[in-house]
C-alpha atoms as a PDB file:
ATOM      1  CA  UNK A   1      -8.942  32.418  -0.865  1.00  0.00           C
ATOM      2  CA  UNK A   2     -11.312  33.019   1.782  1.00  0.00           C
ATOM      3  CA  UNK A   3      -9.237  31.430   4.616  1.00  0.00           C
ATOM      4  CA  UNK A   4      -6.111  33.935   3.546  1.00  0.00           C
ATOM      5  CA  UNK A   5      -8.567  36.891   3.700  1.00  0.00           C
ATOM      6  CA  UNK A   6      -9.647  35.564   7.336  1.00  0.00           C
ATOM      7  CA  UNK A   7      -5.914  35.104   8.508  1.00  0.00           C
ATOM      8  CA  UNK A   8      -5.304  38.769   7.390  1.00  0.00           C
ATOM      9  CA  UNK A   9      -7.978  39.825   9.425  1.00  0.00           C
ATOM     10  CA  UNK A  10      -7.025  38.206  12.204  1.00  0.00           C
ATOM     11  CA  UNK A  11      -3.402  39.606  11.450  1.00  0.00           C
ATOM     12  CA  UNK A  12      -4.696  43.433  11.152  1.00  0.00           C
ATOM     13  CA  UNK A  13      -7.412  43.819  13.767  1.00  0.00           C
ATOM     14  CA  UNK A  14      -6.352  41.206  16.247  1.00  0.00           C
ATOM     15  CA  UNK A  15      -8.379  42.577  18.997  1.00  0.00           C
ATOM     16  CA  UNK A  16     -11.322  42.879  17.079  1.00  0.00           C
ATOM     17  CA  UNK A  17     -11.560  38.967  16.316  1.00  0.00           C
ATOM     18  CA  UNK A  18     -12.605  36.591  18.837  1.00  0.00           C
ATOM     19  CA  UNK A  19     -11.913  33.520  16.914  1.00  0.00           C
ATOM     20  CA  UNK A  20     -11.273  31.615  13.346  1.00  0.00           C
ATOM     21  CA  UNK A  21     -13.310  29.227  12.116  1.00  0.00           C
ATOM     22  CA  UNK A  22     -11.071  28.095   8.948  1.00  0.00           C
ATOM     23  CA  UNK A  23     -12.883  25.316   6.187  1.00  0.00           C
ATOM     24  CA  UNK A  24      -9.653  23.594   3.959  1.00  0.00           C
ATOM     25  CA  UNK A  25      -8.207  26.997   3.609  1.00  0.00           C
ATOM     26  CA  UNK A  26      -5.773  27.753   0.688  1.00  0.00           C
ATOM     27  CA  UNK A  27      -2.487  29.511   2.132  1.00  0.00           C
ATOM     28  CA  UNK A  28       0.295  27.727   0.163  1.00  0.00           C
ATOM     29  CA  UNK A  29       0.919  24.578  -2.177  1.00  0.00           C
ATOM     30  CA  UNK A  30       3.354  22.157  -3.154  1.00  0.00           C
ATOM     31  CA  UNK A  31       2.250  22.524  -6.567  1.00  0.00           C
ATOM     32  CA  UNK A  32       5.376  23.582  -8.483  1.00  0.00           C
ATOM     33  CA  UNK A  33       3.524  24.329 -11.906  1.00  0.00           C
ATOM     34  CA  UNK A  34       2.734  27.649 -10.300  1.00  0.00           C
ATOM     35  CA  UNK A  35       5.743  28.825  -9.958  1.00  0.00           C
ATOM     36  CA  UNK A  36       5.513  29.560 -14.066  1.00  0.00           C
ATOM     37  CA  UNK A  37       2.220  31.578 -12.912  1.00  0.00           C
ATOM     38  CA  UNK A  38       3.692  35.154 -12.868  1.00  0.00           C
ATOM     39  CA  UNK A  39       4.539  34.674 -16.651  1.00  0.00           C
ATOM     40  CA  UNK A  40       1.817  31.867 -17.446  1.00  0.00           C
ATOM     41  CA  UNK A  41      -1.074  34.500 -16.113  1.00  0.00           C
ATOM     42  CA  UNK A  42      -0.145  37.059 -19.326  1.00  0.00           C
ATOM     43  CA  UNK A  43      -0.286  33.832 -22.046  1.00  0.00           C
ATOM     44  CA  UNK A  44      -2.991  31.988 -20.850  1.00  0.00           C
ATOM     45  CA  UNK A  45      -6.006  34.214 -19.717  1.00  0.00           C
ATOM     46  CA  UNK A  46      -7.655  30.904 -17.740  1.00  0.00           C
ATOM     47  CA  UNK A  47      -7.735  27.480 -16.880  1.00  0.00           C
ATOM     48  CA  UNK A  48     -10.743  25.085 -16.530  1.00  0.00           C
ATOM     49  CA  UNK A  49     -12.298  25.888 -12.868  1.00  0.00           C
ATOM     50  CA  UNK A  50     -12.363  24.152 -10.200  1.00  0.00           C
ATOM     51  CA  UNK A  51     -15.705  22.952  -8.810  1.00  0.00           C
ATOM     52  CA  UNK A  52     -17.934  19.843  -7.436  1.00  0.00           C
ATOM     53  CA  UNK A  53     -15.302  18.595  -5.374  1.00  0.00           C
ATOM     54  CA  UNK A  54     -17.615  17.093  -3.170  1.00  0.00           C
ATOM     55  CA  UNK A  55     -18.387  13.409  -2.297  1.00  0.00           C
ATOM     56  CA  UNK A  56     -22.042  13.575  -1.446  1.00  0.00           C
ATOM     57  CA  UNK A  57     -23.705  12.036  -4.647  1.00  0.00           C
ATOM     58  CA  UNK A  58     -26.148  14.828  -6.074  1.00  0.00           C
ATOM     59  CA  UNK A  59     -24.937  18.005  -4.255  1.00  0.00           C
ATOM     60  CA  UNK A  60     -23.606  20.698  -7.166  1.00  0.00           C
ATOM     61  CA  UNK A  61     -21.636  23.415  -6.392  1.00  0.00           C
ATOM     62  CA  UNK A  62     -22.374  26.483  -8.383  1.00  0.00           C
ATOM     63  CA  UNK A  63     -19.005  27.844  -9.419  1.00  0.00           C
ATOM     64  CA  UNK A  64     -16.801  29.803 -11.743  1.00  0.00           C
ATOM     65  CA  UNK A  65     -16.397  27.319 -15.357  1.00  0.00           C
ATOM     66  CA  UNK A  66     -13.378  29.127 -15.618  1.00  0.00           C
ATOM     67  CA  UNK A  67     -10.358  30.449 -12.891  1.00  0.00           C
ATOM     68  CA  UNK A  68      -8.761  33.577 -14.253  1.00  0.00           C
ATOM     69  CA  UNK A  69      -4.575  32.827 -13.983  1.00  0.00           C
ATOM     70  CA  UNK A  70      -4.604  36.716 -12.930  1.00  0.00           C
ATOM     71  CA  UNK A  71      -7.077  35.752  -9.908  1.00  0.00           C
ATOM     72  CA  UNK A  72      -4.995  33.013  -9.373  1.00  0.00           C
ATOM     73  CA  UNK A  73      -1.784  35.513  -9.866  1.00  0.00           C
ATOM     74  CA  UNK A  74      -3.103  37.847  -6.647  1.00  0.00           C
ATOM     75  CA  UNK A  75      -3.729  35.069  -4.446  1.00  0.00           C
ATOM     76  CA  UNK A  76      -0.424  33.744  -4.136  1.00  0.00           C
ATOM     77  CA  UNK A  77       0.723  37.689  -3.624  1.00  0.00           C
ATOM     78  CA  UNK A  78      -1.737  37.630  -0.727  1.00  0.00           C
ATOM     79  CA  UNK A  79       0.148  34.614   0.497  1.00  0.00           C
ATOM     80  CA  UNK A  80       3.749  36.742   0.673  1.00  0.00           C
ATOM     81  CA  UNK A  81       1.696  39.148   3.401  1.00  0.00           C
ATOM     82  CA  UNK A  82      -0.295  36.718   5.601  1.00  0.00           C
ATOM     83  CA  UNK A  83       2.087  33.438   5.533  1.00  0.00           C
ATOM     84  CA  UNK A  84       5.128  35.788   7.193  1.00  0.00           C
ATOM     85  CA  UNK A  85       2.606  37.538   9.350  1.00  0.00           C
ATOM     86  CA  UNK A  86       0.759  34.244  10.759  1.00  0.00           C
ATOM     87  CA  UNK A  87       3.026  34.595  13.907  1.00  0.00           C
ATOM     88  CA  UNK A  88       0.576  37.616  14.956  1.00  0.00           C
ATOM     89  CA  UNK A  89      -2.164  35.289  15.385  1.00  0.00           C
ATOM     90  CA  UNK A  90      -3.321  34.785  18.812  1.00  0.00           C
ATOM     91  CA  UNK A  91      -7.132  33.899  18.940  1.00  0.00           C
ATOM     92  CA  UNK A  92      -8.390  30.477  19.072  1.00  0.00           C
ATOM     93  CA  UNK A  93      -8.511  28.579  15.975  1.00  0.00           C
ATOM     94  CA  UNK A  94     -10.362  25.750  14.904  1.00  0.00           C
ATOM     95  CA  UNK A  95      -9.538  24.155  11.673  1.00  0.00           C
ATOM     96  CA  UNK A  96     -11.588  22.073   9.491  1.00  0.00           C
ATOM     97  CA  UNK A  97      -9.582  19.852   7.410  1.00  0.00           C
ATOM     98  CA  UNK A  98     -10.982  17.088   4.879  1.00  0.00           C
ATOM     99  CA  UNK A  99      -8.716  14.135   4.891  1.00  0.00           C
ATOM    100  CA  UNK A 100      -8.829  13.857   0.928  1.00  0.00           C
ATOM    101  CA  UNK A 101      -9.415  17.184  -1.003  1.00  0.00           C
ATOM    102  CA  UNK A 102      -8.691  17.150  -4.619  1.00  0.00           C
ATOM    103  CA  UNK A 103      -7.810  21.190  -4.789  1.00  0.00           C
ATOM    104  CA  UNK A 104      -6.058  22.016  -1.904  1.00  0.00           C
ATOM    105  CA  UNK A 105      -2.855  19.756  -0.572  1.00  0.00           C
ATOM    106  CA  UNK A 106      -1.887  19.403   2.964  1.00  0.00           C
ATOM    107  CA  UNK A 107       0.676  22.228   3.020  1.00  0.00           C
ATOM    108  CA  UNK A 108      -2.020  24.564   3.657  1.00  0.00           C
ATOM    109  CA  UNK A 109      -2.444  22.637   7.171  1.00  0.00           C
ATOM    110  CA  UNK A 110       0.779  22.284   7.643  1.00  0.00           C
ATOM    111  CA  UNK A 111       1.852  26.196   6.950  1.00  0.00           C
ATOM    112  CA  UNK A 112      -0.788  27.349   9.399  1.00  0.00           C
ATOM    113  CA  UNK A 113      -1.083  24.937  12.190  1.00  0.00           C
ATOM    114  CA  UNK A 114       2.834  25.283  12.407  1.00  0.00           C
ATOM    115  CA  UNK A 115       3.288  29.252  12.592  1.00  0.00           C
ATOM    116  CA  UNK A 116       0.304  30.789  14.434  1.00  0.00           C
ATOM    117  CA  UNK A 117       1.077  31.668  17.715  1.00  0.00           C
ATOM    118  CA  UNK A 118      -2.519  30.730  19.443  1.00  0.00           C
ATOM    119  CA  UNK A 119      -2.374  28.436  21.702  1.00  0.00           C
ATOM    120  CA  UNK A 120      -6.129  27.171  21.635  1.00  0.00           C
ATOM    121  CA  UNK A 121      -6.164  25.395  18.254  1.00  0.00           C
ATOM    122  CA  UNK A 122      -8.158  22.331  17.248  1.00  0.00           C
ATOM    123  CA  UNK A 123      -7.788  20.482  13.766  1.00  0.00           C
ATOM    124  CA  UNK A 124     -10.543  18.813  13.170  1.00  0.00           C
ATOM    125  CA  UNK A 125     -10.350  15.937  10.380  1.00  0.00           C
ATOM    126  CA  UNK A 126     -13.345  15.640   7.847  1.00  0.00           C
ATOM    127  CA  UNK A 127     -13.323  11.820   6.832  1.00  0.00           C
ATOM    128  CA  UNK A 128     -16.709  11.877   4.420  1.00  0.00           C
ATOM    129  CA  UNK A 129     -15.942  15.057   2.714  1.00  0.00           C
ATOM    130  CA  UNK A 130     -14.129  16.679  -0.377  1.00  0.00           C
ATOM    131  CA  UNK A 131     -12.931  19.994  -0.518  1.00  0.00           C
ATOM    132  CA  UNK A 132     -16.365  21.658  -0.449  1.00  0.00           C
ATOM    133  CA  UNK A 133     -17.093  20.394   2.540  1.00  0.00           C
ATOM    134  CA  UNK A 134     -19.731  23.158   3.864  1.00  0.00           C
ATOM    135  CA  UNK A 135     -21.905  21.680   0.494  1.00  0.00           C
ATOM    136  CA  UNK A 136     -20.966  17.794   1.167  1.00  0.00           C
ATOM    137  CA  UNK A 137     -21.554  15.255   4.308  1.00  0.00           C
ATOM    138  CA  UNK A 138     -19.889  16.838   7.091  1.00  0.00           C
ATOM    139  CA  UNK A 139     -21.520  19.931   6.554  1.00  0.00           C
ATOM    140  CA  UNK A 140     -23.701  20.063   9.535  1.00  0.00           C
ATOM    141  CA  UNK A 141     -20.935  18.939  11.621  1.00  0.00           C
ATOM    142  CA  UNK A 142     -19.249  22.012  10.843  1.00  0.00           C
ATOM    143  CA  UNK A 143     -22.210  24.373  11.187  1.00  0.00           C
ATOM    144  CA  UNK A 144     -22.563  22.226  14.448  1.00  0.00           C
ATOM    145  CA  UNK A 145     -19.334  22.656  15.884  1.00  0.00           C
ATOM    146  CA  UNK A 146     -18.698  25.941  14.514  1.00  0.00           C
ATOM    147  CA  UNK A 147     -22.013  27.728  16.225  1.00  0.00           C
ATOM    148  CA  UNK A 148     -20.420  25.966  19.460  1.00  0.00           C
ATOM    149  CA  UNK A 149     -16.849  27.437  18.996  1.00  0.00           C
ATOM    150  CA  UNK A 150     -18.282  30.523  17.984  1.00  0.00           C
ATOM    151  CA  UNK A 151     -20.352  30.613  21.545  1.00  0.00           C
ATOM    152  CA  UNK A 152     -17.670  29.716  23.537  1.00  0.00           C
ATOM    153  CA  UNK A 153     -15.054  32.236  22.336  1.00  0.00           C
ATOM    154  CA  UNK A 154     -17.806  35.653  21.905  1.00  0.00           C
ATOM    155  CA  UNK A 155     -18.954  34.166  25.841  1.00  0.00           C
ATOM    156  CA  UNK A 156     -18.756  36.821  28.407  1.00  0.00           C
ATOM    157  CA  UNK A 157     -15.538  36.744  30.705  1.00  0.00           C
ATOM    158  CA  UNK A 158     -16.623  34.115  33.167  1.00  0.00           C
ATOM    159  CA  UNK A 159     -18.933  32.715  31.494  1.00  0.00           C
ATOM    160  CA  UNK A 160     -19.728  28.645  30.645  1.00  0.00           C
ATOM    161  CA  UNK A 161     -21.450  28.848  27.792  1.00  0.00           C
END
């Protein structure tokens, strides 16, 4: 959810966002079982959560046993505002993007690489992580790269940093 709250924010106070640093965001799915979840969410208060999706043997993820169908429910209603609205987003992007991830499917890639409007954006494959990839073996590559993006689009006008 975090990457749809940091497209909307990028959507609503353009000028006041230098750049987006997205980590296997969840904007849409191909996952048709959730199209049941508007009627689903008032039967079944919760499904089994979704956690440790990470390849580095030993790292846990603390997380939520359980993932609230209601939750679930006002995520994909964020989706209907930010997915129409990612033409509005101009600032540089770079996207983290694990090459297998177990909760997420590509269509989240796919639906915002395709329909932002930025045109500096850099995909940038994870090939030894999972979905929780800040927690599993590319994390320090991401810190690493993400500190440098971060420099280089706050930089002063003119500046090389």
């Amino acid at each position: 959810m975090g990457g749809s709250v940091v497209l909307r924010l990028a959507e609503e106070r353009g000028g006041q966002v230098a750049g987006i640093v997205l980590v296997n965001p969840f904007v849409s799915t191909n996952r048709k079982e959730l199209v049941a979840l508007p009627v689903l969410k008032h039967l079944v208060p919760s499904l089994k959560g979704v956690v440790n999706d990470i390849k580095k043997p030993g790292q846990d993820e603390v997380g939520y046993p359980k993932l609230p169908l209601k939750g679930l429910a006002q995520v994909l209603e964020l989706w209907k505002v930010v997915v129409p609205a990612l033409g509005t987003v101009t600032q540089p992007l770079v996207y983290f993007r694990s090459t297998v991830d177990h909760v997420i499917d590509p269509s989240s890639s796919a639906t915002v690489l395709q329909h932002i409007s930025s045109t500096d954006v850099e995909e940038r494959m994870l090939e030894n992580s999972y979905h929780v990839a800040t927690l599993d073996h590319d994390a320090e590559r991401i810190v690493t790269e993400s500190a440098a993006f971060i420099a280089r689009v706050t930089a002063p006008s003119g500046s090389s940093a």
